[in-house]
C-alpha atoms as a PDB file:
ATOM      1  CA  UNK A   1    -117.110  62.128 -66.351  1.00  0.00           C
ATOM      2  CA  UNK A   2    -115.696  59.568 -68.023  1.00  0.00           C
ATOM      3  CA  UNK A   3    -116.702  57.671 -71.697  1.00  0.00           C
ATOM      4  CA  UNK A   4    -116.916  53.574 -72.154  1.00  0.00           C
ATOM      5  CA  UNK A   5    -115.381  52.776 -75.859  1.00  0.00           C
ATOM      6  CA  UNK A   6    -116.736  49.679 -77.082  1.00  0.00           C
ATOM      7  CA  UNK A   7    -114.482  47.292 -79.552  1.00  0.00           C
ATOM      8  CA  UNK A   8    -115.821  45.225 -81.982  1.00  0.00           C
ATOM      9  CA  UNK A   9    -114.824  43.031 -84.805  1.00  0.00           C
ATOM     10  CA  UNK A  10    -117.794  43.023 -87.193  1.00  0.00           C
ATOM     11  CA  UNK A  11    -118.263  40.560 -89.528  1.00  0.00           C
ATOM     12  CA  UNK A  12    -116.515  38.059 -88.038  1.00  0.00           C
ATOM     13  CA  UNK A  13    -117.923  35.205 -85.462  1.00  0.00           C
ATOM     14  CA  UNK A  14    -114.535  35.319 -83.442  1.00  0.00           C
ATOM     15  CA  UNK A  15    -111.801  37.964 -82.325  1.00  0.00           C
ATOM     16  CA  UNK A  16    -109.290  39.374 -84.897  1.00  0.00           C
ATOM     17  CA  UNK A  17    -110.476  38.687 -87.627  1.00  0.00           C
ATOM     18  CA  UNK A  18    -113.524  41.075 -90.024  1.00  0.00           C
ATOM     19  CA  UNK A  19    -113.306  44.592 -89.315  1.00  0.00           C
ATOM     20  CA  UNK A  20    -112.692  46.875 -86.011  1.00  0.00           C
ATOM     21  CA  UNK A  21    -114.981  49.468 -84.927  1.00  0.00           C
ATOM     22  CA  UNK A  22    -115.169  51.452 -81.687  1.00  0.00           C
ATOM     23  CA  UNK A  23    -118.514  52.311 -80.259  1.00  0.00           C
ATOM     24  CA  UNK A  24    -119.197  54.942 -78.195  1.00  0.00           C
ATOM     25  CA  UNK A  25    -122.798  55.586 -76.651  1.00  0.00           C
ATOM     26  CA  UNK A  26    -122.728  59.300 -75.775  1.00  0.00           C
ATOM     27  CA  UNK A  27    -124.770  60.719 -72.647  1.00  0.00           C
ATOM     28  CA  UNK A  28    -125.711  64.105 -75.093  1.00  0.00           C
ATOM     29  CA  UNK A  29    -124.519  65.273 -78.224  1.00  0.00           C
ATOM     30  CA  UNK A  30    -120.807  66.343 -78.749  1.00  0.00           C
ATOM     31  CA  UNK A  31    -119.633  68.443 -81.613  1.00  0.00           C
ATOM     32  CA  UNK A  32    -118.150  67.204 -84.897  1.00  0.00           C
ATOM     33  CA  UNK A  33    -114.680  67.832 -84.397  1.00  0.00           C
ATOM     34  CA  UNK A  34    -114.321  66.579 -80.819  1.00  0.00           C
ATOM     35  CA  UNK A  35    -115.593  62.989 -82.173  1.00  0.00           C
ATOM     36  CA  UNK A  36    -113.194  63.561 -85.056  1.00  0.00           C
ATOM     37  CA  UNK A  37    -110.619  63.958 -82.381  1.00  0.00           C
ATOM     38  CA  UNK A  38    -111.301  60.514 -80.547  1.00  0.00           C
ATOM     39  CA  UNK A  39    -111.767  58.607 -83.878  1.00  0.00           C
ATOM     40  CA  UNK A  40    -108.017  59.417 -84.462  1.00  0.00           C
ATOM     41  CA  UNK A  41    -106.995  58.618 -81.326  1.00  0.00           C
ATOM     42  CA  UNK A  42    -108.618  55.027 -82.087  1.00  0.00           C
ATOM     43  CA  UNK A  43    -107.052  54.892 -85.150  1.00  0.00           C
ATOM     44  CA  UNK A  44    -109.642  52.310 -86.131  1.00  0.00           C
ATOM     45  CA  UNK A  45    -111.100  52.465 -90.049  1.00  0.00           C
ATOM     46  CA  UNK A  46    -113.969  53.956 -88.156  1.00  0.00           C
ATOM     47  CA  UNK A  47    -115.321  54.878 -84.885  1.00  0.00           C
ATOM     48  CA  UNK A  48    -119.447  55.177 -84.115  1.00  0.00           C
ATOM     49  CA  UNK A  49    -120.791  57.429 -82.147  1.00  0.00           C
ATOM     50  CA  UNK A  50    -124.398  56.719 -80.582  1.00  0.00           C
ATOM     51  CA  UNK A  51    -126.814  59.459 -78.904  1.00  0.00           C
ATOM     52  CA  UNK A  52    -130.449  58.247 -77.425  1.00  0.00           C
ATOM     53  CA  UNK A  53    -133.274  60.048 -79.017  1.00  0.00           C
ATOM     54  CA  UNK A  54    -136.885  59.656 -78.548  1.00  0.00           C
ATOM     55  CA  UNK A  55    -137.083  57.165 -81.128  1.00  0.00           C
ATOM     56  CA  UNK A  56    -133.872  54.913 -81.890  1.00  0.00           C
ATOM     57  CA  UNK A  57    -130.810  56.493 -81.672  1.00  0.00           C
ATOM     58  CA  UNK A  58    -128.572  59.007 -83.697  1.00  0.00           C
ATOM     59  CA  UNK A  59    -125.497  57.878 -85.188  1.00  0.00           C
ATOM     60  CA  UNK A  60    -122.336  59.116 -86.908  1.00  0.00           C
ATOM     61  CA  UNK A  61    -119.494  57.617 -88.543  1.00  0.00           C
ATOM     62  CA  UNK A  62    -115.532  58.810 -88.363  1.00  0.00           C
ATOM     63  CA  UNK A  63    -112.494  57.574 -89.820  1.00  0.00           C
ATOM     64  CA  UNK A  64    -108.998  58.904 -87.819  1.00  0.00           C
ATOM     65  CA  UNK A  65    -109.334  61.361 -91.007  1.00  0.00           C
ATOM     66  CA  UNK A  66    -113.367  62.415 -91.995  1.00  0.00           C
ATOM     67  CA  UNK A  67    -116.980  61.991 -91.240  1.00  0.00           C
ATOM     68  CA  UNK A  68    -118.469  59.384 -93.482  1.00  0.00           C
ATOM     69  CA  UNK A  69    -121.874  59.258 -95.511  1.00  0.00           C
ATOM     70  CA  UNK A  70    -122.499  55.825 -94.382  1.00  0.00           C
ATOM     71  CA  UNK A  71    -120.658  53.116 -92.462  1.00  0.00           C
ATOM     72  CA  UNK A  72    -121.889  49.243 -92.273  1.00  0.00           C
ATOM     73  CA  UNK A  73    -119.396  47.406 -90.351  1.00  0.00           C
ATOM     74  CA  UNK A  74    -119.502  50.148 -87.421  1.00  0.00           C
ATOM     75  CA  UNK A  75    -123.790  49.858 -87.498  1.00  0.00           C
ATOM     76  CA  UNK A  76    -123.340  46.537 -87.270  1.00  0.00           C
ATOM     77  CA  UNK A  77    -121.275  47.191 -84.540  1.00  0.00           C
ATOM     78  CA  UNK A  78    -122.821  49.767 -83.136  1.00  0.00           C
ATOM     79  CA  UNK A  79    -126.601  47.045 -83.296  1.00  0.00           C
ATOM     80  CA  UNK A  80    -124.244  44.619 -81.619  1.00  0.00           C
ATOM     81  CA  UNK A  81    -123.594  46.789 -78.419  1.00  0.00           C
ATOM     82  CA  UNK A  82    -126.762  47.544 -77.661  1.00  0.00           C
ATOM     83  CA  UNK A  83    -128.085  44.220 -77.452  1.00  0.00           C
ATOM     84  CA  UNK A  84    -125.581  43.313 -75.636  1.00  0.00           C
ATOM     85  CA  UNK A  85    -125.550  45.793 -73.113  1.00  0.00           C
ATOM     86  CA  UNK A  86    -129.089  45.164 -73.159  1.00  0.00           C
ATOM     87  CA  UNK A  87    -130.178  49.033 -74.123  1.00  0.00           C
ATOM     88  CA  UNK A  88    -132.376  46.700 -76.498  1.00  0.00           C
ATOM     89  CA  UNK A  89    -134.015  43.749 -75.825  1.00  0.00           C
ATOM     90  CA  UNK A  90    -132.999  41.007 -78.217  1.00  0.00           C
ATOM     91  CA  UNK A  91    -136.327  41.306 -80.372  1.00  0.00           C
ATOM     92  CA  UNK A  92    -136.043  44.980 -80.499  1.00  0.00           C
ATOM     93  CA  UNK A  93    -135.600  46.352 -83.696  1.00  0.00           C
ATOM     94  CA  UNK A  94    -132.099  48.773 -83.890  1.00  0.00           C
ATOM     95  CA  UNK A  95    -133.291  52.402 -85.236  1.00  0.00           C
ATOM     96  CA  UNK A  96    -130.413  54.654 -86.340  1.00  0.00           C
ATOM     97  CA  UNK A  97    -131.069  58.284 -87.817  1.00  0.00           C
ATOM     98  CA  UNK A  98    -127.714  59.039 -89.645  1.00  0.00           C
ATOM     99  CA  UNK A  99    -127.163  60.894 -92.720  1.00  0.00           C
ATOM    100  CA  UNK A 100    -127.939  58.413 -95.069  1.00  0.00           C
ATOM    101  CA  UNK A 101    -131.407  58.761 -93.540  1.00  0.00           C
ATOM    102  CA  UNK A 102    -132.978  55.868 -91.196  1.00  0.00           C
ATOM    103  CA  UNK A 103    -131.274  52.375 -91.134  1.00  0.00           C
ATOM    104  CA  UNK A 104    -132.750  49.632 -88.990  1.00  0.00           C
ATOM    105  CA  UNK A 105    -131.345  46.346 -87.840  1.00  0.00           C
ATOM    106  CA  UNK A 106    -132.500  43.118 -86.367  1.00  0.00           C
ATOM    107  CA  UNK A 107    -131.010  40.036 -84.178  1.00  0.00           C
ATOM    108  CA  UNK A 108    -131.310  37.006 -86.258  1.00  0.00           C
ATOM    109  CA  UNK A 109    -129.602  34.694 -83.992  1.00  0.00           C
ATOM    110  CA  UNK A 110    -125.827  34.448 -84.153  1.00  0.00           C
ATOM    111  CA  UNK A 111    -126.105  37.221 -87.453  1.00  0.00           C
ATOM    112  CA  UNK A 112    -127.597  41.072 -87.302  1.00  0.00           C
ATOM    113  CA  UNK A 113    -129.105  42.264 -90.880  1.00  0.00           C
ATOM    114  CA  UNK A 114    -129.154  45.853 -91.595  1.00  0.00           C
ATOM    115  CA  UNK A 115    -131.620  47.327 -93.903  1.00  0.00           C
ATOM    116  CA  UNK A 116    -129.979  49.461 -95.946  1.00  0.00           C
ATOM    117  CA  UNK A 117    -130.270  52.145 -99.296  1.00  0.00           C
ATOM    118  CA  UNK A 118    -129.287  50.360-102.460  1.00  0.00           C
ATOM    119  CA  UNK A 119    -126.152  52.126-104.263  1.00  0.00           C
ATOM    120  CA  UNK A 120    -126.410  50.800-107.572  1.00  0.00           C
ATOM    121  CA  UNK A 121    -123.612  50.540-110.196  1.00  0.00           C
ATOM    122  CA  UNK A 122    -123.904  53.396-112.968  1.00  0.00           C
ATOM    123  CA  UNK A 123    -121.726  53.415-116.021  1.00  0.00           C
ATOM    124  CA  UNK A 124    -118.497  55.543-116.217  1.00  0.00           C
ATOM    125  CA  UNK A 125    -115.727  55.846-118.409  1.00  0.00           C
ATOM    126  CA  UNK A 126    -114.524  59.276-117.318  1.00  0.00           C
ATOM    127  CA  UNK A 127    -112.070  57.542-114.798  1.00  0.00           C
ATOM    128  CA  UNK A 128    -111.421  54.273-116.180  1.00  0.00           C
ATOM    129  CA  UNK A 129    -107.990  54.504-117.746  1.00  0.00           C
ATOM    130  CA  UNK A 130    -106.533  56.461-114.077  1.00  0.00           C
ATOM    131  CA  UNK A 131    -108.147  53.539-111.861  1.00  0.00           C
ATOM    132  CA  UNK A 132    -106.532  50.933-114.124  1.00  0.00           C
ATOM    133  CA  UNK A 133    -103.399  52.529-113.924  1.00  0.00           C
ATOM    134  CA  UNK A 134    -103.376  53.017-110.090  1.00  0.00           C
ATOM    135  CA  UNK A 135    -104.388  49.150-109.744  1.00  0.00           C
ATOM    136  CA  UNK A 136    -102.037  47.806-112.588  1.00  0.00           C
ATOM    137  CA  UNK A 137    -104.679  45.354-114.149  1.00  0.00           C
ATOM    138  CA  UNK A 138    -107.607  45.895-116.783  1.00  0.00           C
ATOM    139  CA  UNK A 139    -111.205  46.167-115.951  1.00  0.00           C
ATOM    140  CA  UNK A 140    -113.873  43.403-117.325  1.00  0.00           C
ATOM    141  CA  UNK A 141    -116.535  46.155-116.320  1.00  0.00           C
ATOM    142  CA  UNK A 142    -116.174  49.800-114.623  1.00  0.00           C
ATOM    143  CA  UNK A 143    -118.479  52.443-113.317  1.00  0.00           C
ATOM    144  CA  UNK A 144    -119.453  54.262-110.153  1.00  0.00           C
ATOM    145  CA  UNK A 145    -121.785  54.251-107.421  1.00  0.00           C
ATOM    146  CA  UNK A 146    -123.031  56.783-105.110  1.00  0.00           C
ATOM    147  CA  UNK A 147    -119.942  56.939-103.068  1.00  0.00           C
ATOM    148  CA  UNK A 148    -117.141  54.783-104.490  1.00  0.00           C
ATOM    149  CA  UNK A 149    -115.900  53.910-108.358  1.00  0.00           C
ATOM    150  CA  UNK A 150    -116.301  50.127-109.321  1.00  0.00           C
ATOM    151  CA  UNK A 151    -114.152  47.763-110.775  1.00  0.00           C
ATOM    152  CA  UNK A 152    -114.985  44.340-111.577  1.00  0.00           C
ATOM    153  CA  UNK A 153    -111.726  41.500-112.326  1.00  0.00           C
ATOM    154  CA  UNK A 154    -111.610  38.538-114.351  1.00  0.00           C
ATOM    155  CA  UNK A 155    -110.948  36.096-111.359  1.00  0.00           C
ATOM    156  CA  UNK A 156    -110.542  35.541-107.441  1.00  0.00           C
ATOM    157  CA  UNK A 157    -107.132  35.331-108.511  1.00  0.00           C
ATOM    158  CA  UNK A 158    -106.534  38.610-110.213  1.00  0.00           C
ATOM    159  CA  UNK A 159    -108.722  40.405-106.918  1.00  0.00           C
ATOM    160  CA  UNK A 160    -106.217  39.211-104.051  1.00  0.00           C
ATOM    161  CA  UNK A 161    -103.109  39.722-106.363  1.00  0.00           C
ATOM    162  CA  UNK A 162    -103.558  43.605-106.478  1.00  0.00           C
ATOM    163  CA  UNK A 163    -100.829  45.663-104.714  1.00  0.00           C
ATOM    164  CA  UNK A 164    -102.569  49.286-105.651  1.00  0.00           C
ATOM    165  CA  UNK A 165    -100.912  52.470-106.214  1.00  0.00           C
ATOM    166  CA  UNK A 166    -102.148  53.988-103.007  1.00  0.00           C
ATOM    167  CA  UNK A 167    -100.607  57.451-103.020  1.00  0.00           C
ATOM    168  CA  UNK A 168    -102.049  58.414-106.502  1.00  0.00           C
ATOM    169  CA  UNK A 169    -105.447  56.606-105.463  1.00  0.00           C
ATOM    170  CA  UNK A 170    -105.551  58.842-102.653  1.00  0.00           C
ATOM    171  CA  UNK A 171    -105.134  61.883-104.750  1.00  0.00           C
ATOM    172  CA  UNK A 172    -107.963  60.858-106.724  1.00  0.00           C
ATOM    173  CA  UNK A 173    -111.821  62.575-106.110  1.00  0.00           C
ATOM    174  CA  UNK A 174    -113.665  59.352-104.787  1.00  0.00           C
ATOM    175  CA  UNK A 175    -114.317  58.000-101.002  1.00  0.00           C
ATOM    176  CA  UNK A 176    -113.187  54.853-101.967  1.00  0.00           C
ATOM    177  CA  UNK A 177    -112.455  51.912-104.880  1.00  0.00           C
ATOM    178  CA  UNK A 178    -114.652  48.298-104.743  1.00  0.00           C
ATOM    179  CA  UNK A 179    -112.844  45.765-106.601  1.00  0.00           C
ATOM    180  CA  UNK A 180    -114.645  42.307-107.241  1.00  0.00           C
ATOM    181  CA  UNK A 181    -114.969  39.230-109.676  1.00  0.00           C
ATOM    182  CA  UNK A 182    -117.112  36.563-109.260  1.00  0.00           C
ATOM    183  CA  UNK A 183    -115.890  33.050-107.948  1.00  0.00           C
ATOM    184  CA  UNK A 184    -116.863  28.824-108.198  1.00  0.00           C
ATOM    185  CA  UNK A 185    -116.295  26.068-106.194  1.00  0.00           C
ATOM    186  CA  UNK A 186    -116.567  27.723-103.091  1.00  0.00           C
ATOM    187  CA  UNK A 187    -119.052  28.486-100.070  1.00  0.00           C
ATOM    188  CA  UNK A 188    -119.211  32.215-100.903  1.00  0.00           C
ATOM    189  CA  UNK A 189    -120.577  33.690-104.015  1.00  0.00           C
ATOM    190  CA  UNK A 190    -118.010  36.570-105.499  1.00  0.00           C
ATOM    191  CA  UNK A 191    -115.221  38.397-104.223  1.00  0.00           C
ATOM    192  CA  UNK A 192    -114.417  41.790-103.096  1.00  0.00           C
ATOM    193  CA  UNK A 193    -111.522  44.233-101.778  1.00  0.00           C
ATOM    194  CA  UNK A 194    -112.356  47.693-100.541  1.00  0.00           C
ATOM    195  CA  UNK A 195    -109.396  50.732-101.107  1.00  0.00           C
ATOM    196  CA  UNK A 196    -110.017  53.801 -99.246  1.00  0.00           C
ATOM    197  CA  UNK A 197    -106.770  56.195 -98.931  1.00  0.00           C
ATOM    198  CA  UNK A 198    -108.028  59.412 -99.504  1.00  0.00           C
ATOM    199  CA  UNK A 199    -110.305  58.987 -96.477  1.00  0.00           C
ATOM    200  CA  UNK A 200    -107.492  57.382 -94.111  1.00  0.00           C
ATOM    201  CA  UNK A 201    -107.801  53.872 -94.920  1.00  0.00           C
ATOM    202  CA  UNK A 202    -105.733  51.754 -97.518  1.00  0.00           C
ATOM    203  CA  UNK A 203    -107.741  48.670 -97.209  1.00  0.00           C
ATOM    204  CA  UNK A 204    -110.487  48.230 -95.602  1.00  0.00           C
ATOM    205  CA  UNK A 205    -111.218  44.914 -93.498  1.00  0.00           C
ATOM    206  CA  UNK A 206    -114.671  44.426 -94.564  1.00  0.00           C
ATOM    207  CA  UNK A 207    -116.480  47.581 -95.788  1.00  0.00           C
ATOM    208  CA  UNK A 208    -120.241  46.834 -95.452  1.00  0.00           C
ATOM    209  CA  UNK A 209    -121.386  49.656 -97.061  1.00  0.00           C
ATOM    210  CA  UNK A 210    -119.670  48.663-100.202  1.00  0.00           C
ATOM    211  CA  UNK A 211    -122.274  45.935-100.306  1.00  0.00           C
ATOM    212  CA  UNK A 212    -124.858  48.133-100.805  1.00  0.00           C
ATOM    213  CA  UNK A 213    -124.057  48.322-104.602  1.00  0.00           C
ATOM    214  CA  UNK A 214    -122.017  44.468-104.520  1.00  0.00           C
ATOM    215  CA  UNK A 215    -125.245  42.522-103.196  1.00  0.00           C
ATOM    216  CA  UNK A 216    -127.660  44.065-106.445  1.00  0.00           C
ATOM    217  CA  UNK A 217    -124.835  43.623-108.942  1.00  0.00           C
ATOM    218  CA  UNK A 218    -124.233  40.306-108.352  1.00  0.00           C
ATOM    219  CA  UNK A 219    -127.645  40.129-108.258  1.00  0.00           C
ATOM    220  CA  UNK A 220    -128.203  40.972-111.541  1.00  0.00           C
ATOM    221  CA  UNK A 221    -125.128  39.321-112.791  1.00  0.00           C
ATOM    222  CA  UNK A 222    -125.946  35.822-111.285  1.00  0.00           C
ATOM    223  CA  UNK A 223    -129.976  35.666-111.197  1.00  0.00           C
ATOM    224  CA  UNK A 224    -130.410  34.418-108.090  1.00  0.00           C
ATOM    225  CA  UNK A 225    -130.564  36.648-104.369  1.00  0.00           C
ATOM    226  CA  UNK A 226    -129.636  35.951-100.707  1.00  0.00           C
ATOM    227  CA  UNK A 227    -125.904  35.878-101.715  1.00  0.00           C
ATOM    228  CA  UNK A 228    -122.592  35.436 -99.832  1.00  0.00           C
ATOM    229  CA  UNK A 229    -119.619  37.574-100.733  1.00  0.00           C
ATOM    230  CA  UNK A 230    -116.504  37.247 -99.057  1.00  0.00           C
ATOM    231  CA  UNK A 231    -113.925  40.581 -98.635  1.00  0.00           C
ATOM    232  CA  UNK A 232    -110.376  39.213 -98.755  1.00  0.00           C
ATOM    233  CA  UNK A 233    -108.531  41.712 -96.873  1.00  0.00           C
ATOM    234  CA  UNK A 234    -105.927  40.186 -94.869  1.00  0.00           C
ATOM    235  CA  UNK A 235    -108.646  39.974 -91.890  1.00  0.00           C
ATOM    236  CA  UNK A 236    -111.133  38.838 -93.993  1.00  0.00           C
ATOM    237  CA  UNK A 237    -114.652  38.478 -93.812  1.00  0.00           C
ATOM    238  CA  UNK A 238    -118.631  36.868 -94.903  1.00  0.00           C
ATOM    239  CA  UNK A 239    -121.226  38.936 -95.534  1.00  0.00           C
ATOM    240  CA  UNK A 240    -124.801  37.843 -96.944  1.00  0.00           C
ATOM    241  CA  UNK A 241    -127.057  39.893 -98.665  1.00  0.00           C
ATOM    242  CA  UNK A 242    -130.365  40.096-100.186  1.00  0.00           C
ATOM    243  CA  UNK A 243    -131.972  42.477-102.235  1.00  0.00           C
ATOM    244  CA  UNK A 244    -135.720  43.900-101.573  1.00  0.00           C
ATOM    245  CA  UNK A 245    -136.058  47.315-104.442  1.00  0.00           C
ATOM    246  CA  UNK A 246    -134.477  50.173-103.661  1.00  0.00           C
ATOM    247  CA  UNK A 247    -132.922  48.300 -99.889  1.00  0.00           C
ATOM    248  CA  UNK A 248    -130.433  45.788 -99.665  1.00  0.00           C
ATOM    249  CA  UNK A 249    -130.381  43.767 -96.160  1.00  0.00           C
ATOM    250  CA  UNK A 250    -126.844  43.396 -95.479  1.00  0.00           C
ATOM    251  CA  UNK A 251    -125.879  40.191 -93.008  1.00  0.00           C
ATOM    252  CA  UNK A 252    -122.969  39.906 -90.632  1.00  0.00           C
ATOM    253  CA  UNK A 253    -121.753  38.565 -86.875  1.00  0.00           C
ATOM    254  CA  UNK A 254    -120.002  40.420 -84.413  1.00  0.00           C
ATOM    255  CA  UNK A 255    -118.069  39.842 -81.435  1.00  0.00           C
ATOM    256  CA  UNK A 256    -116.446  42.421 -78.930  1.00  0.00           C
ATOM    257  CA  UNK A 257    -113.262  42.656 -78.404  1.00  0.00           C
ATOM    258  CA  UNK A 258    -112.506  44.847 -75.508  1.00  0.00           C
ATOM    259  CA  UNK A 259    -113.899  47.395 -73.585  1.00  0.00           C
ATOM    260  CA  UNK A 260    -112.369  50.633 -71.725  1.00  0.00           C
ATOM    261  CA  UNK A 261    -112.957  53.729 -69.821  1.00  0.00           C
ATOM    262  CA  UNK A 262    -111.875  57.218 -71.488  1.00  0.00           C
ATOM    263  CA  UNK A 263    -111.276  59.007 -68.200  1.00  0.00           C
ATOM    264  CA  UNK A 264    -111.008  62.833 -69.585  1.00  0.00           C
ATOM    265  CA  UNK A 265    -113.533  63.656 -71.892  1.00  0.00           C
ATOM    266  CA  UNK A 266    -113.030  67.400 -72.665  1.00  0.00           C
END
């Protein structure tokens, strides 16, 4: 029986640009390492795999190396798909169970928002002088969230200039490293890169989970909501976001890509 693989460039409102993600809507459940084995075969910063259940649908996240916590560009994705495949009609509300618990999305138009768990930004100074050193630059602020550490830079300037130490980050206990530094004179708010080499991925594209702590700091930092941050990866992409307590909504476009046919599925 053979598998359609979806591809989709989240957060971005035309091909090639935001971040890739392969969807695949599953006819029953398959085991962990068998969708480990496809999302290496992708090679994609992460691969979605979707199974109907009586109410929404379970998903799971995969880089070509591990099984992520949580995974925003690939829901978005993932959202995207089924409306346009039309497993949802276009005012049906997107129910995930993953294992960051249930996450919901809606159609707004040309943009999907994801409701999401807030991943605040906690002080630490354990790992400050290491991440420094691996990025080559000084920190304004530092701490850690529930998945990643947290660095915030001076300027825009000092965020796209970094050329990271990526074989000692990837040695280094954390999923990931959020870089950002607020910006002016611009149509986006602040500025973000997302480093990820212990789980497979130097730079990410556009890490929407990452914005789960970026869209209530900035928050805080700025005192005003509904936000716009831009990630500049060399893809680039937006992504709006607006805080409600403990949820952030996080706001993107998507567009597919292509589409194929895995003809052996063992």
């Amino acid at each position: 029986m053979s598998l359609t693989i979806t591809q989709v460039d989240a957060f971005a409102d035309k091909p090639f640009a935001g971040n890739p993600a392969a969807v695949c809507i599953l006819e029953h459940p398959r085991d962990g390492a068998w969708m480990q084995l496809l999302a290496r075969e992708m090679n994609l910063s992460e691969t979605a795999f979707l199974v109907k259940q009586e109410q929404g649908y379970g998903l799971r996240w995969f880089t070509p190396a591990v099984e992520v916590d949580l995974c925003g560009h690939a829901t978005l994705a993932s959202a995207h798909v089924l409306w346009e495949q039309g497993q949802l009609k276009p005012g049906e509300l997107a129910c995930f169970h993953t294992r960051s618990g249930m996450l919901t999305a809606r159609k707004d138009g040309a943009w999907i928002e994801m409701d999401f768990p807030a991943t605040p930004v906690e002080p630490d100074s354990v790992s400050r002088e290491e991440v420094e050193s691996v990025l080559g630059t000084k920190a304004i602020s530092f701490g850690r969230t529930r998945f990643d550490h947290f660095v915030e830079l001076e300027s825009e300037e000092a965020v796209r200039a970094l050329r990271p130490d990526f074989t000692r980050m990837g040695r280094m206990q954390m999923r990931g490293l959020i870089v950002t530094s607020v910006v002016s004179g611009t149509n986006y708010d602040y500025v973000s890169r997302f480093f990820a080499p212990g789980a497979g991925i130097d730079e990410d594209p556009v890490t929407g989970s990452a914005y789960c702590c970026l869209g209530p700091f900035w928050k805080e930092r700025l005192g005003r909501d509904n936000l716009i941050g831009y990630q500049a990866s060399p893809r680039g992409g937006f992504v709006r976001t607006r805080c409600a307590g403990d949820r952030v909504f996080i706001s993107g476009q998507a567009v597919t890509v292509m589409r194929g046919e895995m003809v052996s599925t063992i």
